[in-house]
Protein backbone atom coordinates (compact mmCIF):
# COMPACT_ATOMS: atom_id res chain seq x y z
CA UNK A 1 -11.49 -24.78 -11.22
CA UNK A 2 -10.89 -25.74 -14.76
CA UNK A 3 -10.66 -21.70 -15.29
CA UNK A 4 -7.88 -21.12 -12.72
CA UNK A 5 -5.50 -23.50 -14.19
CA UNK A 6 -5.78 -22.03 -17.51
CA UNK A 7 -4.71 -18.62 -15.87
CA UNK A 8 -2.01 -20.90 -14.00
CA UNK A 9 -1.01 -22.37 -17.49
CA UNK A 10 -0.49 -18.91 -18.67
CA UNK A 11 1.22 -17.53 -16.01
CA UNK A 12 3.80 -20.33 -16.31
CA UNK A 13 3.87 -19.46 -20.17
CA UNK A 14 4.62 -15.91 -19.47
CA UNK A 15 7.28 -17.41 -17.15
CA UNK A 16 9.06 -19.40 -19.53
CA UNK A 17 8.61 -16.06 -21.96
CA UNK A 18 10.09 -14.14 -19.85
CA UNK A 19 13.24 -16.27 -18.71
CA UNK A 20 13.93 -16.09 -22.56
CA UNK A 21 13.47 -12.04 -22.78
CA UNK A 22 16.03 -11.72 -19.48
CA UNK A 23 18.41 -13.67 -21.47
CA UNK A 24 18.40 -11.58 -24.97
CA UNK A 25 20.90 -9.30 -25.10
CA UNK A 26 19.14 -6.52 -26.70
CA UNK A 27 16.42 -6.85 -23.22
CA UNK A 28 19.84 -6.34 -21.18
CA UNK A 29 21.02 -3.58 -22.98
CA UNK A 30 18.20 -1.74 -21.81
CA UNK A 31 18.69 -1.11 -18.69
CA UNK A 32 15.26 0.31 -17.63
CA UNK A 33 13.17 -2.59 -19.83
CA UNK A 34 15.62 -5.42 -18.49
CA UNK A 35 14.87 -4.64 -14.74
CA UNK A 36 10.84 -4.12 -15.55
CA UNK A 37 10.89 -7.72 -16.92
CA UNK A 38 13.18 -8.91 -14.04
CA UNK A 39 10.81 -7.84 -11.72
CA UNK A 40 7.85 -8.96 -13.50
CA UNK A 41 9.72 -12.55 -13.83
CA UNK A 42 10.70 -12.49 -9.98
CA UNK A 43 6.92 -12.21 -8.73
CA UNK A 44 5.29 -15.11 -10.90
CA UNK A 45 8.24 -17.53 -9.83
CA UNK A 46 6.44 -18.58 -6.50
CA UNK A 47 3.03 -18.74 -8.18
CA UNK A 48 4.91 -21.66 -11.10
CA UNK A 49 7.01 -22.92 -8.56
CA UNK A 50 3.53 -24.26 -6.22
CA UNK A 51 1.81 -24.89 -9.85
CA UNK A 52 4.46 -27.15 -11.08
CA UNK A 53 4.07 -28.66 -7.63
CA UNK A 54 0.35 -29.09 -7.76
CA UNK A 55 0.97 -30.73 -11.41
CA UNK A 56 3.30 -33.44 -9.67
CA UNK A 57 1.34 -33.82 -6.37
CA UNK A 58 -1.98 -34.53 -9.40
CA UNK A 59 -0.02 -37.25 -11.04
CA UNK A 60 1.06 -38.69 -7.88
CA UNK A 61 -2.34 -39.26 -6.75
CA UNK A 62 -3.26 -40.52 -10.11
CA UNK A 63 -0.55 -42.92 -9.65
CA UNK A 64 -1.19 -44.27 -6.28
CA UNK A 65 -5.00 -44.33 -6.95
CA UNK A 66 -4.14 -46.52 -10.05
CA UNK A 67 -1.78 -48.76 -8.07
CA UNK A 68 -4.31 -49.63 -5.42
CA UNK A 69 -6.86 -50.59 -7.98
CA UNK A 70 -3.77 -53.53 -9.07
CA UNK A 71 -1.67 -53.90 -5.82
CA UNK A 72 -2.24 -56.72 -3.54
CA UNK A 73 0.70 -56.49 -0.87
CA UNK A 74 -0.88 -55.60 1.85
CA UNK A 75 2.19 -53.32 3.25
CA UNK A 76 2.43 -51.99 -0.40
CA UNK A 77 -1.45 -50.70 -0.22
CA UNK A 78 -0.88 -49.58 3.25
CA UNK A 79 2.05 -47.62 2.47
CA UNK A 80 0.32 -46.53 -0.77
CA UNK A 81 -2.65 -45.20 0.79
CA UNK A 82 -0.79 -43.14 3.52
CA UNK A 83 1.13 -41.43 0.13
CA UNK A 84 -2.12 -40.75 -1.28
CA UNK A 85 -3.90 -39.08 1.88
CA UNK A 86 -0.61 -36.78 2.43
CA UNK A 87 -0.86 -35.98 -1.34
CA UNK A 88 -4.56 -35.47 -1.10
CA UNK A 89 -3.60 -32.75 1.57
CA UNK A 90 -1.12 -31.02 -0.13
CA UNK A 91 -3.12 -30.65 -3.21
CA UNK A 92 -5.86 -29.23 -1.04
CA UNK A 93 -3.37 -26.64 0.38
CA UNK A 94 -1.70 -25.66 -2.73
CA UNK A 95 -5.05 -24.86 -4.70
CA UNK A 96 -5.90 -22.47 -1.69
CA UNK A 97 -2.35 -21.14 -1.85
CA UNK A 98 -2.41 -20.67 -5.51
CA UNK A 99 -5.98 -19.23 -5.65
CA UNK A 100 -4.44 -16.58 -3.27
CA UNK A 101 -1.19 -16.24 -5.69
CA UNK A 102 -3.90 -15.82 -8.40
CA UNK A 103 -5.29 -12.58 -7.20
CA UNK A 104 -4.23 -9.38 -9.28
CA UNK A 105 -0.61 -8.22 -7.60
CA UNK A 106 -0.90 -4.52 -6.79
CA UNK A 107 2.71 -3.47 -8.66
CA UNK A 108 2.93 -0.41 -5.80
CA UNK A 109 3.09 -3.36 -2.90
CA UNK A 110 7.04 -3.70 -2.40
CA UNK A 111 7.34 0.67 -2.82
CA UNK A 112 8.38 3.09 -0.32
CA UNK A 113 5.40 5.87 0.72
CA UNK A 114 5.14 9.65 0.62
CA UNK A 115 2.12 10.27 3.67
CA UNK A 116 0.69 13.53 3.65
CA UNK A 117 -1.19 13.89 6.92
CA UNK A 118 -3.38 17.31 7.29
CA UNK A 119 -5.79 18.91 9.81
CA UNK A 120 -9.25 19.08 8.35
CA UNK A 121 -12.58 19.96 9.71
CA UNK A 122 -12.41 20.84 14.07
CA UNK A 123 -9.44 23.95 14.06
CA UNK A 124 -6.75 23.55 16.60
CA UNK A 125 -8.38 20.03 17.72
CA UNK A 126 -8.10 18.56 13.83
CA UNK A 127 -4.27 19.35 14.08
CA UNK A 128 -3.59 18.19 17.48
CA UNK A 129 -5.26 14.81 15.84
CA UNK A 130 -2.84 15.15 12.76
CA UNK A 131 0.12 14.95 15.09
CA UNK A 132 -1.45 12.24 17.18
CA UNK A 133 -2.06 10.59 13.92
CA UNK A 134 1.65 11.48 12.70
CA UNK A 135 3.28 9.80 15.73
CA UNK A 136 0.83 6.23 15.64
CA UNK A 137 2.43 5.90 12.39
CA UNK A 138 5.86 6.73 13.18
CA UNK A 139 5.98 4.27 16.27
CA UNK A 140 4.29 1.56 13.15
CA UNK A 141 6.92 2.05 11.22
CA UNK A 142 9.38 1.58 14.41
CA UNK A 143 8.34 -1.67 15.23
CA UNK A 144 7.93 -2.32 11.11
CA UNK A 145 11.72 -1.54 11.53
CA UNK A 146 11.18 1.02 8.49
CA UNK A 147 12.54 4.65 8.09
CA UNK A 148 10.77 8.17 8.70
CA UNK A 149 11.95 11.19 7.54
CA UNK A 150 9.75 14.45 7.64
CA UNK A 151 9.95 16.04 4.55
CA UNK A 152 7.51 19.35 4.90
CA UNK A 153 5.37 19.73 7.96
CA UNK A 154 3.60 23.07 8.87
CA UNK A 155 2.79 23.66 12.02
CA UNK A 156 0.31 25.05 14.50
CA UNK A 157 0.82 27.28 17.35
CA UNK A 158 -0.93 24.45 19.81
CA UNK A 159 1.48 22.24 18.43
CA UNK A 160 -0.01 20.68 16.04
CA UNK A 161 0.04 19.96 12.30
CA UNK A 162 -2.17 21.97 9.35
CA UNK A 163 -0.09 19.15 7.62
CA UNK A 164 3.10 17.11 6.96
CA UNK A 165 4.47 15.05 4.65
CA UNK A 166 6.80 12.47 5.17
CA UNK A 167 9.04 9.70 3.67
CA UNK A 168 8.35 5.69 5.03
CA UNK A 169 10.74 3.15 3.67
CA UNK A 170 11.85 -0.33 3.75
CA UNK A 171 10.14 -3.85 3.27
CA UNK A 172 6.68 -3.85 1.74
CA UNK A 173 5.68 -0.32 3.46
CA UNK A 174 2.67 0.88 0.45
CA UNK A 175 1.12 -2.82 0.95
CA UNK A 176 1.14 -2.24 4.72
CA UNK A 177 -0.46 1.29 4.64
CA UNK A 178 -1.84 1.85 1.44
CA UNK A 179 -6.02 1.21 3.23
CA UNK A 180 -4.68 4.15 5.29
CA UNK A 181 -6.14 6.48 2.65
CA UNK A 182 -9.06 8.72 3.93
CA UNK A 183 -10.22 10.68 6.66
CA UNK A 184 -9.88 9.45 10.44
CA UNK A 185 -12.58 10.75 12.49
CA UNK A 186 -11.87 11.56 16.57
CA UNK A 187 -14.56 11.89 19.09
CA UNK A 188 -13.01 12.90 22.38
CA UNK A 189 -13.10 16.09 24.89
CA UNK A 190 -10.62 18.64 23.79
CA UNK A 191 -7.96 20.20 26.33
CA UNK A 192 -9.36 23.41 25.89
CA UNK A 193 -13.20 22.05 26.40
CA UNK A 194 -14.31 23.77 29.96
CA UNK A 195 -17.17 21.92 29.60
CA UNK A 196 -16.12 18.73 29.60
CA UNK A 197 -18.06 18.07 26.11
CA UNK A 198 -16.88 15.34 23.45
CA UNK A 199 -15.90 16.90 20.31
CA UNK A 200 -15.60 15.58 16.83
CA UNK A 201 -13.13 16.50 14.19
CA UNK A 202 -11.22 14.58 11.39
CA UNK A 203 -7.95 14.70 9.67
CA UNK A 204 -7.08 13.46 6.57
CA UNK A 205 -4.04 10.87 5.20
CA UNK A 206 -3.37 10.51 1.87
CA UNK A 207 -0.65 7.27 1.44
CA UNK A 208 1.01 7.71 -2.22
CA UNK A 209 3.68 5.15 -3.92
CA UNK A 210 7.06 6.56 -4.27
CA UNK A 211 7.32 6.82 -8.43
CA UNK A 212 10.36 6.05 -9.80
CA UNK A 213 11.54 7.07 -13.03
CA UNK A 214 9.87 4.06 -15.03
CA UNK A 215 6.66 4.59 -13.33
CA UNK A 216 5.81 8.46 -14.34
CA UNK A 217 8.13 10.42 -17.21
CA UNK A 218 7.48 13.95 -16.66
CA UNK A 219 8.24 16.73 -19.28
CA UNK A 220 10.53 19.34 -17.93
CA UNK A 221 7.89 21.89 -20.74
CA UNK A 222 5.16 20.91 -18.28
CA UNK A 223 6.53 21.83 -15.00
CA UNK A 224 6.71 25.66 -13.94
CA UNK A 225 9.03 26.50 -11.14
CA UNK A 226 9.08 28.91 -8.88
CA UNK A 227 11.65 30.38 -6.30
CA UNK A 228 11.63 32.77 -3.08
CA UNK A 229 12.21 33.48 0.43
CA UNK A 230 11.56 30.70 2.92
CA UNK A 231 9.31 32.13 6.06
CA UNK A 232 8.76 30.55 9.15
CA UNK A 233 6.08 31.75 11.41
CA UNK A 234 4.24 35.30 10.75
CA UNK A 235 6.11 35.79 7.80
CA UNK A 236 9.49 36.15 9.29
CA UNK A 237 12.37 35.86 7.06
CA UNK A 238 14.39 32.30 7.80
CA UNK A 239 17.45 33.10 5.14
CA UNK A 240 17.86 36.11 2.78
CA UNK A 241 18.02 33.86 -0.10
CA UNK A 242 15.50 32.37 -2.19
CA UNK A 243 15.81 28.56 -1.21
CA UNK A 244 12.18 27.94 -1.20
CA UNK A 245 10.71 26.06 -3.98
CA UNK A 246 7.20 25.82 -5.77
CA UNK A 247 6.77 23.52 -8.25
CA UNK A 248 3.57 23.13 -11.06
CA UNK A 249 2.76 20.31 -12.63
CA UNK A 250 0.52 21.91 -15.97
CA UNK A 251 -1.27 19.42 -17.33
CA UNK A 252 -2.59 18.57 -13.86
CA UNK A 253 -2.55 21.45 -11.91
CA UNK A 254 -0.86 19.73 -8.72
CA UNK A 255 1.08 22.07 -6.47
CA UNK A 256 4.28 21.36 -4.32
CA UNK A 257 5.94 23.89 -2.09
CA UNK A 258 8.96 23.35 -0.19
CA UNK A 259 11.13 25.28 1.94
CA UNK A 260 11.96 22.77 5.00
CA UNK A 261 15.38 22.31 3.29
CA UNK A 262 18.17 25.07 4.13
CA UNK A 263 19.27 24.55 0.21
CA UNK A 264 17.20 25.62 -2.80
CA UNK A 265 19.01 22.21 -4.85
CA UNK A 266 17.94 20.29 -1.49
CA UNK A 267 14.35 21.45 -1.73
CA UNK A 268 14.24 21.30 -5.54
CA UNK A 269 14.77 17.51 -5.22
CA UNK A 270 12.35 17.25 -2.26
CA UNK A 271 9.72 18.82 -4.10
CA UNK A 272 10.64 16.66 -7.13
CA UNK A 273 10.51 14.08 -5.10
CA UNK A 274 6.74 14.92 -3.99
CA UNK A 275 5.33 15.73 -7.18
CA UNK A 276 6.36 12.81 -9.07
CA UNK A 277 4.74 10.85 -6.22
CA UNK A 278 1.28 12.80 -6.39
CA UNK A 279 1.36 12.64 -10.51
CA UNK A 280 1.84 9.12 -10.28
CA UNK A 281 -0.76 8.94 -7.92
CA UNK A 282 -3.26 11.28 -9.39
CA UNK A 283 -3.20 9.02 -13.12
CA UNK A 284 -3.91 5.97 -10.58
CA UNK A 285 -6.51 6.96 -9.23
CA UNK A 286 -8.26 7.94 -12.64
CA UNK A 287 -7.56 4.69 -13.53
CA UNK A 288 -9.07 2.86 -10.02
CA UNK A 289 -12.02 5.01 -10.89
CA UNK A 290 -12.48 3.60 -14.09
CA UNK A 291 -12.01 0.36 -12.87
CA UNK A 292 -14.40 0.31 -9.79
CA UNK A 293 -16.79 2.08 -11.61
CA UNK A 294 -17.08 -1.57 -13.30
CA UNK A 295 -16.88 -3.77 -10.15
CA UNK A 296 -17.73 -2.60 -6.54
CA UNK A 297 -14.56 -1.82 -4.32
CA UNK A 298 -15.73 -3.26 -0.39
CA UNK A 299 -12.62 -1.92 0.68
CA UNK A 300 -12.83 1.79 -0.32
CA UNK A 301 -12.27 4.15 -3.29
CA UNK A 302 -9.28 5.46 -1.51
CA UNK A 303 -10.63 8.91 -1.80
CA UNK A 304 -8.98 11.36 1.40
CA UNK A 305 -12.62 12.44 1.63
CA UNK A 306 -14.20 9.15 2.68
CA UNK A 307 -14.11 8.43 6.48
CA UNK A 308 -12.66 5.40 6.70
CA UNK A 309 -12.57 4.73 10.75
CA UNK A 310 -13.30 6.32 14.19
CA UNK A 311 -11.38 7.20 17.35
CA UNK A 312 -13.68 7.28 20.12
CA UNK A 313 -11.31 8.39 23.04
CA UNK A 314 -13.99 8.24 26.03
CA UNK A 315 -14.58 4.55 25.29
CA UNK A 316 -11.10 3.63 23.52
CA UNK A 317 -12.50 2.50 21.00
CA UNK A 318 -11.37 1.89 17.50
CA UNK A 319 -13.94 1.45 14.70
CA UNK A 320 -12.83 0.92 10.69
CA UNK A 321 -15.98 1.71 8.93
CA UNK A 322 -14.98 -0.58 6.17
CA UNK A 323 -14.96 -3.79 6.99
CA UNK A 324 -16.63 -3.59 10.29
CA UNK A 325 -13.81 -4.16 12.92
CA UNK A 326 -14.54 -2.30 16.18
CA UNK A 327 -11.26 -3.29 18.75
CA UNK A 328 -11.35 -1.39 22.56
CA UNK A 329 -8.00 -0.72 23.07
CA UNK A 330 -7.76 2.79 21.31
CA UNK A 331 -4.76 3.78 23.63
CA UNK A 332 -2.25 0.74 22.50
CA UNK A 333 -3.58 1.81 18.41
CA UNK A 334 -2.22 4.86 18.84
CA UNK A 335 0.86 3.51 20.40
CA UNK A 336 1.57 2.02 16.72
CA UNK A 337 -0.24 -1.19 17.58
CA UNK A 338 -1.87 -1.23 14.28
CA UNK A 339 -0.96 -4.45 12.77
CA UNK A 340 -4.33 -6.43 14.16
CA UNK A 341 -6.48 -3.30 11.78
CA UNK A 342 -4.20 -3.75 9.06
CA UNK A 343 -4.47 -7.51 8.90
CA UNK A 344 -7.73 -7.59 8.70
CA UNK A 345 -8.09 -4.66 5.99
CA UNK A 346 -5.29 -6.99 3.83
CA UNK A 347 -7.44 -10.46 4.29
CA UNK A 348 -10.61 -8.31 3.14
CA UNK A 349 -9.30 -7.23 0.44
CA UNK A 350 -8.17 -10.69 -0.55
CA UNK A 351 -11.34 -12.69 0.16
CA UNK A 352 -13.31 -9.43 -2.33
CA UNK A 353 -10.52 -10.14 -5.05
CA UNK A 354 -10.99 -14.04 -4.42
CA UNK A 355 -14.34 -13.80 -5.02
CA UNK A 356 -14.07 -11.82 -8.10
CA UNK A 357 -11.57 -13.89 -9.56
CA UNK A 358 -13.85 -17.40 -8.81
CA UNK A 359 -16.26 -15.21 -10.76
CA UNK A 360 -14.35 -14.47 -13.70
């Protein structure tokens, strides 16, 4: 234990550091630096605030213990010994609590999401699945009380996806859906099956942080653009102007194409929008990759290629490969019910970083 509260004694340094910087007027003159140390000050104030707690809960129970060793009064040691077991408790609670406040903060948790859901291996089937996939998470982020907006979609002639992207935000929306990463997997009988056979086929979500302007710089030199005609459907012409919009990101090679917009300034900022979100996300993921390379990640690399969990619609069944959490009730999942998965995938990924950080 003696190793956490050094890393609590630091983080209450860096506190106290910090309430200085927020203070200088040079920090508040920059704008951009002054909120990036605001923010970092704002999420270490509930991890000193239950440390400075713990430190006076310690020297209470140092105190009481010291008084019964000299009191005699017997109400006075009753009454002091009911202080102590209460104080006993709380410090019990509060090293749990700060062990938990410990574990590295993910800096994406609070963002907004760009989701990028597309049909992968099983044809019309895989994009049917998309759009079932697309509408779980919209009637989520219903009862999350968050915001959807579709932002590029292309569809199928079943009525399905190939893919879509869309916008989630409001309260804490990447630390909610960021294990969403990865390819689902469906097993049920297709519409079009005469037979009557199960099928398999598997669609892919990729959940990116929204980047703002601090988090990824990009060079105006290292973007090509490109404009033309938007087309819906086998080819045909939507507008005579060129209002579509492809963007290139050089140095990377990522690709965003937009035409949902009916301006080319309204899908110049969409695309924008997009690409900053996938840069941002490509440069994190080299750096997960280096950093799971060096300790084992139980929860998942967060590649779109892994298959992270299984829809079995015959027995409505739910199955996240992951951490091992099979539920039967496949039908209310896909009615947005999703918060029983995602708790679990959040307090596995705790007790993994817990156990790292006891190991440190």
């Amino acid at each position: 234990m003696e190793e956490i509260f050094d890393k609590l004694q630091a983080v209450a340094d860096r506190y106290d550091e910090l309430n200085e910087l927020v203070s200088d007027p040079e920090v508040i003159a920059d704008s951009q630096r002054f909120m990036k140390l605001s923010k970092e000050e704002g999420s270490l104030r509930e991890t000193v605030e239950k440390y400075n707690e713990y430190k006076e809960v310690t020297q209470t129970i140092k105190d009481d213990t010291e008084m019964l060793r000299e009191e005699s009064d017997p109400d006075l040691v009753e009454m002091t010994k009911e202080e102590l077991n209460e104080a006993k408790e709380r410090q019990a609670q509060l090293q749990d609590e700060l062990e938990v406040l410990l574990i590295p903060k993910d800096p994406n948790d609070d963002k907004n999401i760009i989701m990028e859901i597309r049909g992968a291996a099983g044809g019309d089937e895989a994009s049917l699945f998309a759009a079932d996939l697309y509408n779980m998470y919209v009637r989520y982020a219903e009862k999350q009380g968050w915001n959807v907006e579709v932002v590029d979609r292309n569809e199928t002639e079943v009525g399905g996806f190939k893919e879509i992207a869309l916008i989630i935000t409001g309260d804490q929306v990447y630390s909610k859906l960021k294990f969403e990463n990865g390819a689902h997997r469906v097993q049920r009988i297709p519409a079009t099956e005469s037979a009557g056979r199960v099928h398999t086929s598997t669609a892919t979500v990729g959940v990116m942080p929204e980047a703002e302007d601090v988090d990824v710089d990009l060079d105006p030199k290292d973007i090509r653009v490109d404009v033309y005609r938007s087309s819906g459907a086998g080819g045909q012409h939507i507008n005579k102007t060129s209002s579509a919009v492809r963007m290139t990101h050089l140095p990377t090679g990522i690709v965003v194409a937009m035409q949902d917009e009916r301006s080319q300034q309204q899908n110049r900022a969409k695309a924008m929008q997009i690409l900053k979100a996938r840069v941002y996300d490509y440069y994190q993921q080299q750096e997960q990759s280096e950093y799971d390379a060096q300790r084992k990640n139980a929860i998942g690399t967060g590649d779109r290629s892994e298959r992270i969990r299984t829809y079995n619609y015959p027995q409505n069944r739910v199955t996240d490969h992951r951490i091992g959490l099979t539920l039967n009730k496949l039908d209310k999942i896909m009615a947005g019910d999703l918060e029983e998965i995602i708790e679990s995938l959040i307090i596995a990924d705790q007790a993994q970083k817990l156990e790292q950080l006891r190991n440190e």
